[in-house]
N, C-alpha and C. Protein backbone atom coordinates (compact mmCIF):
# COMPACT_ATOMS: atom_id res chain seq x y z
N UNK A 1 0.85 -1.18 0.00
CA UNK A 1 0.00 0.00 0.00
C UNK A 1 0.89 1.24 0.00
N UNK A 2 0.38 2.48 -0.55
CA UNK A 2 1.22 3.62 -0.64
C UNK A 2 -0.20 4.54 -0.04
N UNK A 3 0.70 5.58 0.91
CA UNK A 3 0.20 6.44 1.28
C UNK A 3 0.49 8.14 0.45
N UNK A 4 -0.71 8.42 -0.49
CA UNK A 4 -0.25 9.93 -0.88
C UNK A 4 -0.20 10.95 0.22
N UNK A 5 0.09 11.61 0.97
CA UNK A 5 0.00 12.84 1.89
C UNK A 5 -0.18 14.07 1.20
N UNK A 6 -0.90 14.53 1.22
CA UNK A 6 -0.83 15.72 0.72
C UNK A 6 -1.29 16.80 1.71
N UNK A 7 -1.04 18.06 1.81
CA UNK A 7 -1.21 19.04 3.03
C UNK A 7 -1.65 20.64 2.40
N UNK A 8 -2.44 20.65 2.69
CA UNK A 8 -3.41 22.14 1.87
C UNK A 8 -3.76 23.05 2.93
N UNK A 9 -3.36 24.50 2.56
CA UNK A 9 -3.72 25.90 3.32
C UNK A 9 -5.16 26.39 3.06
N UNK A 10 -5.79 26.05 4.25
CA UNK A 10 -7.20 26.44 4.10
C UNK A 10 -8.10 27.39 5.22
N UNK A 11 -8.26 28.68 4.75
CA UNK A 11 -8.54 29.80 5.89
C UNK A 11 -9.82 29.20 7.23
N UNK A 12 -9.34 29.23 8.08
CA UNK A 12 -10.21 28.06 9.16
C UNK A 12 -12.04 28.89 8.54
N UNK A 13 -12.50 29.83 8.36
CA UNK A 13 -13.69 30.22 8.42
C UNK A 13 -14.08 29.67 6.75
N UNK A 14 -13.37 29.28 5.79
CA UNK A 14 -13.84 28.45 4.25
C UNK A 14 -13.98 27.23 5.00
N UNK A 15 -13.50 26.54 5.87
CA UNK A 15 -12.95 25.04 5.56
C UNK A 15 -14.27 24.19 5.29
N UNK A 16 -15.33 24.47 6.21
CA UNK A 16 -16.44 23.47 5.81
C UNK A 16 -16.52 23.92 4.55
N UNK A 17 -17.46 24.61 3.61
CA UNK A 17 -17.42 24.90 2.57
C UNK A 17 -16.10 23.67 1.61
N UNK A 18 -14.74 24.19 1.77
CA UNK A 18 -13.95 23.91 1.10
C UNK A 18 -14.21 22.24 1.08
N UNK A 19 -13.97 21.42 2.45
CA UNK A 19 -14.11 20.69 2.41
C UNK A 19 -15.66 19.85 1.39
N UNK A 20 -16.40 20.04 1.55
CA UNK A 20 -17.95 19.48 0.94
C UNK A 20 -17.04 19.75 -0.90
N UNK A 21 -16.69 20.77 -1.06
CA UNK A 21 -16.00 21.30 -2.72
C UNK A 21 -15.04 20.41 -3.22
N UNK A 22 -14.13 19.97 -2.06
CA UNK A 22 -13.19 19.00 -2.55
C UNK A 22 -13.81 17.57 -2.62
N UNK A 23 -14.94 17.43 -1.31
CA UNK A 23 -15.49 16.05 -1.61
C UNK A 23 -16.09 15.82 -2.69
N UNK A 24 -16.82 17.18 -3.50
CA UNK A 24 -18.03 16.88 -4.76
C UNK A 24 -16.97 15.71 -5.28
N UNK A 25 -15.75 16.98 -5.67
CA UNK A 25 -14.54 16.58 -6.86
C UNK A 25 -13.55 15.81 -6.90
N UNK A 26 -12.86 15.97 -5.77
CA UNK A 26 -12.02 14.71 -5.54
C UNK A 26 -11.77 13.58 -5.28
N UNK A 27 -13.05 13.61 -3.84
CA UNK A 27 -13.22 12.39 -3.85
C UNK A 27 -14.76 11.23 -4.84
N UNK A 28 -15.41 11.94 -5.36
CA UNK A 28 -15.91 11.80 -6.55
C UNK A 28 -15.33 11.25 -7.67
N UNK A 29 -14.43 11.79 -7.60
CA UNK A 29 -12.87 11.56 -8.90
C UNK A 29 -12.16 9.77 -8.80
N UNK A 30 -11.65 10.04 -7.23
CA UNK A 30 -10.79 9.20 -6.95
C UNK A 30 -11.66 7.89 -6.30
N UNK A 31 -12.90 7.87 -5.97
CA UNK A 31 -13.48 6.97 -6.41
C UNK A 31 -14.13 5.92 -7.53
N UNK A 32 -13.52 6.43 -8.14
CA UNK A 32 -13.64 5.51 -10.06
C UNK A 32 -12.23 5.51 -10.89
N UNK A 33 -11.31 5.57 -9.74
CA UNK A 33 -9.91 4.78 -10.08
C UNK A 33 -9.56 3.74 -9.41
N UNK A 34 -8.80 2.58 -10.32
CA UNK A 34 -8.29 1.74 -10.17
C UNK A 34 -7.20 1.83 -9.27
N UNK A 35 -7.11 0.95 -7.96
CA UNK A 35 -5.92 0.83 -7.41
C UNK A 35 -6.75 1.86 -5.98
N UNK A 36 -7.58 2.75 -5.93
CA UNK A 36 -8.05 3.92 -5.39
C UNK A 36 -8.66 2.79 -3.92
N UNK A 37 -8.55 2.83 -2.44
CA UNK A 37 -8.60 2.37 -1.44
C UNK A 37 -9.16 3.15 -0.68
N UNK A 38 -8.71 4.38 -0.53
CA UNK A 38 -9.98 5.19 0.40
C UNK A 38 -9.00 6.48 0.74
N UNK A 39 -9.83 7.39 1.76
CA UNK A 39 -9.09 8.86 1.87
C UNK A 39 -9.59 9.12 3.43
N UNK A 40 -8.92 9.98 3.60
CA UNK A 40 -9.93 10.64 5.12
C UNK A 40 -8.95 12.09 5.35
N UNK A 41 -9.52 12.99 5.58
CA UNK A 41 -9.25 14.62 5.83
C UNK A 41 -8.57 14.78 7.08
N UNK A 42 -7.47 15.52 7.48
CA UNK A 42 -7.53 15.34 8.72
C UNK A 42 -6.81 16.68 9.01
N UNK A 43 -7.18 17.37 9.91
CA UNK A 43 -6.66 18.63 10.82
C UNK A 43 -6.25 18.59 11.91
N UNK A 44 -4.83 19.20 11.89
CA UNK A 44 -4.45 19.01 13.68
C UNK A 44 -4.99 20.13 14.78
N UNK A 45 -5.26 19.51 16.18
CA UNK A 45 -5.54 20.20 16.87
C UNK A 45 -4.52 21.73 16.75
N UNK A 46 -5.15 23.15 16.75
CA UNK A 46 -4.55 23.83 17.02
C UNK A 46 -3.83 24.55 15.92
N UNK A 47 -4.32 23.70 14.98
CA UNK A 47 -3.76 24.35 13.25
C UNK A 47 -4.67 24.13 12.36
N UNK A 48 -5.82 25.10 12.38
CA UNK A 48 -7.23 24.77 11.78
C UNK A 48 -7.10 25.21 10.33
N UNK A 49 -6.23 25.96 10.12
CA UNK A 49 -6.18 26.36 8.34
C UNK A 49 -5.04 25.37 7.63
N UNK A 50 -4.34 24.37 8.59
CA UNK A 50 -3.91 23.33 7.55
C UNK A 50 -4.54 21.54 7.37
N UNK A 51 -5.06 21.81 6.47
CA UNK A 51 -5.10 20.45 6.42
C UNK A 51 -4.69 19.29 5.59
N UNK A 52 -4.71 18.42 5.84
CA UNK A 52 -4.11 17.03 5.64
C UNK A 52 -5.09 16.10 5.10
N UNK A 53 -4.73 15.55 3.80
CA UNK A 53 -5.68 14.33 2.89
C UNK A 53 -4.69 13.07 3.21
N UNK A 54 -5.35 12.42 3.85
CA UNK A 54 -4.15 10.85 3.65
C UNK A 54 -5.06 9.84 2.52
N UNK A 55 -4.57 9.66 1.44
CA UNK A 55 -4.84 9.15 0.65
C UNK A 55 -4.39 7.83 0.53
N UNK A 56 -5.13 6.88 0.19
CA UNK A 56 -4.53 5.10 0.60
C UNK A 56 -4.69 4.69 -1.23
N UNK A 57 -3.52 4.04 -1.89
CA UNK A 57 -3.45 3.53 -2.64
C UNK A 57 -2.98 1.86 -2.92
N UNK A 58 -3.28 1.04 -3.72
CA UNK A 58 -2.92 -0.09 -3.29
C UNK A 58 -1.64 -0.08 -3.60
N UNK A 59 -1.04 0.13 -4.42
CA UNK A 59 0.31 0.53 -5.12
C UNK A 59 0.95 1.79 -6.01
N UNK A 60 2.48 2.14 -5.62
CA UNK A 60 2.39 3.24 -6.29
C UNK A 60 2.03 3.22 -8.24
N UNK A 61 2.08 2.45 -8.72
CA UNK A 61 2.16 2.43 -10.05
C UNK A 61 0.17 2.68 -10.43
N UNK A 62 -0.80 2.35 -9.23
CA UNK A 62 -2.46 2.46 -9.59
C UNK A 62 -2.39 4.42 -9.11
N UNK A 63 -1.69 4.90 -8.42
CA UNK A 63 -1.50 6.28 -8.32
C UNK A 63 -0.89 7.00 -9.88
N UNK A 64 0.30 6.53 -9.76
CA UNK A 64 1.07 7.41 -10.97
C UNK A 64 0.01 6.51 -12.06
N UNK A 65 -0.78 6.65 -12.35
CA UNK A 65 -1.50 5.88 -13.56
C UNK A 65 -2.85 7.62 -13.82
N UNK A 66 -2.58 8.02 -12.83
CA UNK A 66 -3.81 9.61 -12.89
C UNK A 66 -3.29 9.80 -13.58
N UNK A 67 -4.07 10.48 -15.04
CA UNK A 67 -3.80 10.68 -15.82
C UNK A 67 -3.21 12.79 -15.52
N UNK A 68 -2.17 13.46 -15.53
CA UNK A 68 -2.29 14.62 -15.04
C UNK A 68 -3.55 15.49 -15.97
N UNK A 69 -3.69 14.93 -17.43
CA UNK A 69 -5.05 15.64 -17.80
C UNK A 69 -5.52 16.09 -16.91
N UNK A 70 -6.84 14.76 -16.37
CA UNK A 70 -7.67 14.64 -15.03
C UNK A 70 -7.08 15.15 -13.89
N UNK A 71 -6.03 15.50 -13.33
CA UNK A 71 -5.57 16.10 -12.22
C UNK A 71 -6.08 17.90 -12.78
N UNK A 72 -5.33 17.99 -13.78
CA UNK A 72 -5.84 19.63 -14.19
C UNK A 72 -7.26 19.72 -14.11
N UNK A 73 -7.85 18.69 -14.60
CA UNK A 73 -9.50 19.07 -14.84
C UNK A 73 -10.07 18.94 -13.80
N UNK A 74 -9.86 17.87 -13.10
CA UNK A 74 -10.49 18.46 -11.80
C UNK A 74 -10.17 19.35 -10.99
N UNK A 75 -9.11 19.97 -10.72
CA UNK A 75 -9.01 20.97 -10.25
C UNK A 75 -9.68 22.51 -10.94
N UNK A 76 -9.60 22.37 -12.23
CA UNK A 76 -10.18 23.75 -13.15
C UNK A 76 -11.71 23.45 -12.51
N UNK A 77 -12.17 22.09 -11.96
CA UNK A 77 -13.64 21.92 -11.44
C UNK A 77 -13.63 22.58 -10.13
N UNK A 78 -12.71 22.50 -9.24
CA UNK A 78 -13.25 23.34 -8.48
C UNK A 78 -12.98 24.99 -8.41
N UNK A 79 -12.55 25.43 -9.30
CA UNK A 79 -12.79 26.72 -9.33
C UNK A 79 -11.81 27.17 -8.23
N UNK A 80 -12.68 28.50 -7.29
CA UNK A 80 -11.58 28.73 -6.92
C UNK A 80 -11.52 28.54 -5.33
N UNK A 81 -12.25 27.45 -5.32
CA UNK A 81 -11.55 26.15 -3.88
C UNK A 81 -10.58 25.55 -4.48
N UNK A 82 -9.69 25.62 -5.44
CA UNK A 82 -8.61 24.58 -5.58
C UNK A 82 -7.59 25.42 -5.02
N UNK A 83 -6.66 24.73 -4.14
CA UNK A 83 -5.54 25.17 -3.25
C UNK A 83 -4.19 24.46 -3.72
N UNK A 84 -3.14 25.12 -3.99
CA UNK A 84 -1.94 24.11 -4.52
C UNK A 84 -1.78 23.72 -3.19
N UNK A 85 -1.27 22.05 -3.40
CA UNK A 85 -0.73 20.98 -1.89
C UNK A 85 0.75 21.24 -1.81
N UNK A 86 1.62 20.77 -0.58
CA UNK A 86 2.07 20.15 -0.83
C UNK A 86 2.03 18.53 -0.73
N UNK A 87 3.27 17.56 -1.35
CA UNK A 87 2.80 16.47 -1.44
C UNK A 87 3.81 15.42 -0.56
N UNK A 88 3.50 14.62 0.23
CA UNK A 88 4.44 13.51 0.14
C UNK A 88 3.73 11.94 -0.35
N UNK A 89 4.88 10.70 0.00
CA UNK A 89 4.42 9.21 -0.37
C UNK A 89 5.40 9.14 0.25
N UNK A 90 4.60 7.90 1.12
CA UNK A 90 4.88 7.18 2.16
C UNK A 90 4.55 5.66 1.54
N UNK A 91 4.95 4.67 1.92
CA UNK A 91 5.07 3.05 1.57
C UNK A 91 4.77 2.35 3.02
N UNK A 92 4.14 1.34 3.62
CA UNK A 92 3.84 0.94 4.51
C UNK A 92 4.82 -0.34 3.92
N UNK A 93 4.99 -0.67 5.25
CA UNK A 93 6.37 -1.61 5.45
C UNK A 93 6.11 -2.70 6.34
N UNK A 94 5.12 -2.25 7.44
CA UNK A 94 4.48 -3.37 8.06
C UNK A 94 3.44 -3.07 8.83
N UNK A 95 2.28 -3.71 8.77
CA UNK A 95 1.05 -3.91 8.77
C UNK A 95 0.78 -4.47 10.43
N UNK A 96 1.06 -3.58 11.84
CA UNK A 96 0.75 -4.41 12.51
C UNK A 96 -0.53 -4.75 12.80
């Protein structure tokens, strides 16, 4: 399994909003890809304008398979809730 991380600046008084915008699209999106395992949002206590997508893939090669087309287009979908991330990948190594 590969973990995408990705980490987005989001003004704490948009975030509901933002959030429901990214769910129409992203996760809309990334539910009708192959390899695609699941997602969950997450904010740390005490740092309400950043948040965190942990994205679960089964392997990195069903990730790098997004076509970046579809990365542009969905983002041109959300208008102007789309926030540049940054990104990491992480690899799980063991499963306790």
């Amino acid at each position: 399994m590969v973990i995408e991380f990705l980490t987005f600046e989001v003004a704490p008084d948009e975030l509901e909003e933002w959030l429901t915008v990214e769910e129409q699209h992203w996760s809309r999106y990334l539910e009708g890809r192959p390899g695609f395992i699941g997602k969950e949002m997450w904010v740390e206590e005490g740092d309400p304008g950043r948040v965190h997508a942990v994205i679960r893939w089964e392997s990195m090669e069903a990730w790098d398979a997004v076509p970046p087309a579809d990365v542009e287009a969905v983002d041109e979908a959300m208008g102007r809730w789309c926030r540049e991330a940054t990104m990491r990948a992480y690899r799980v190594i063991r499963d306790c």
